[in-house]
C-alpha atoms as a PDB file:
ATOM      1  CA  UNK A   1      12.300 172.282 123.463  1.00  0.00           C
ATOM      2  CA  UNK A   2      13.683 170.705 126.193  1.00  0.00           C
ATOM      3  CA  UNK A   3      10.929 168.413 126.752  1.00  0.00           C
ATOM      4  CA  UNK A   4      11.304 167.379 122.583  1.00  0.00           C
ATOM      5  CA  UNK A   5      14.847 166.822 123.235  1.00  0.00           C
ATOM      6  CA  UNK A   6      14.867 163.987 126.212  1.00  0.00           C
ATOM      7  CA  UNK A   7      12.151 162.431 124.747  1.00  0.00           C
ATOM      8  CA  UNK A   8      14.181 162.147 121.323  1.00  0.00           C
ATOM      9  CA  UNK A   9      17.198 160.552 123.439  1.00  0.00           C
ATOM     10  CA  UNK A  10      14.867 157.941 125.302  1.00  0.00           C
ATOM     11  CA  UNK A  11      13.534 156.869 121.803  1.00  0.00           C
ATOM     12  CA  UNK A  12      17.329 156.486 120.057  1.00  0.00           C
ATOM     13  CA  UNK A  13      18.175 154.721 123.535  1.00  0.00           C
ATOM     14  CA  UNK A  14      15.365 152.247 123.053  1.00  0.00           C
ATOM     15  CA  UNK A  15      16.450 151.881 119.628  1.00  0.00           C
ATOM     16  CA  UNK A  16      19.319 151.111 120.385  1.00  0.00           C
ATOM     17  CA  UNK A  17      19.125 148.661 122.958  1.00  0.00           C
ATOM     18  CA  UNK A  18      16.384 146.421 121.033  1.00  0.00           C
ATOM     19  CA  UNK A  19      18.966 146.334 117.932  1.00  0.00           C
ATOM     20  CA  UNK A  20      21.715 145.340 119.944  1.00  0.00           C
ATOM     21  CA  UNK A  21      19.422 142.325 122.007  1.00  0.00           C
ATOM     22  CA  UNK A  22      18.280 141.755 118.351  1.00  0.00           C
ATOM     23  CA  UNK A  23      22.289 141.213 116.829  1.00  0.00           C
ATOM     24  CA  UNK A  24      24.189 140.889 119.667  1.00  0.00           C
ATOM     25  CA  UNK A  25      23.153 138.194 121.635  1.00  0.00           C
ATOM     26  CA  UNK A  26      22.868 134.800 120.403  1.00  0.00           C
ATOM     27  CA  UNK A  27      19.987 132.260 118.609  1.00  0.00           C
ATOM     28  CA  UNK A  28      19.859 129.859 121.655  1.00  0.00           C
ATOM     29  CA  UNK A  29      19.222 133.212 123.941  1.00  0.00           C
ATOM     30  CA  UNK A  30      16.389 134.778 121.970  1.00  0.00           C
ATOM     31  CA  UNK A  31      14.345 131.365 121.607  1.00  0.00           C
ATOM     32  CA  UNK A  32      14.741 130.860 125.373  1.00  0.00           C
ATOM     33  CA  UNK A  33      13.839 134.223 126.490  1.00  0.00           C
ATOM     34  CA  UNK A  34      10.917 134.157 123.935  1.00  0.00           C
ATOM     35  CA  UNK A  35       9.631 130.792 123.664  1.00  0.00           C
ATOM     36  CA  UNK A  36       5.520 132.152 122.364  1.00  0.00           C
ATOM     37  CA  UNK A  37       6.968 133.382 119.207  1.00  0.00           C
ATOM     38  CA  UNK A  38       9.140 130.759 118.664  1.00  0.00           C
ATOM     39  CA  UNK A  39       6.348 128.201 118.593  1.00  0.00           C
ATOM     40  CA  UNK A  40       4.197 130.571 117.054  1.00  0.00           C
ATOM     41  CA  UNK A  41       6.631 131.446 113.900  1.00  0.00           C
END
């Protein structure tokens, strides 16, 4: 159970660090750090 437990808490702190680079940081940042899928899309 234990094992089920950390692993739930590294998933919901994944979670929540790619929806706060996703709304949190600006446009200008995103394309810069990501320049492929910027051309791409």
């Amino acid at each position: 159970m234990k094992k089920k437990a950390a692993y739930m808490t590294i998933i919901i702190l994944v979670l929540l660090i790619s929806i706060i680079r996703t709304f949190g940081l600006p446009e200008e940042d995103i394309y810069e750090t990501q320049p492929a899928t910027h051309l791409v899309g």
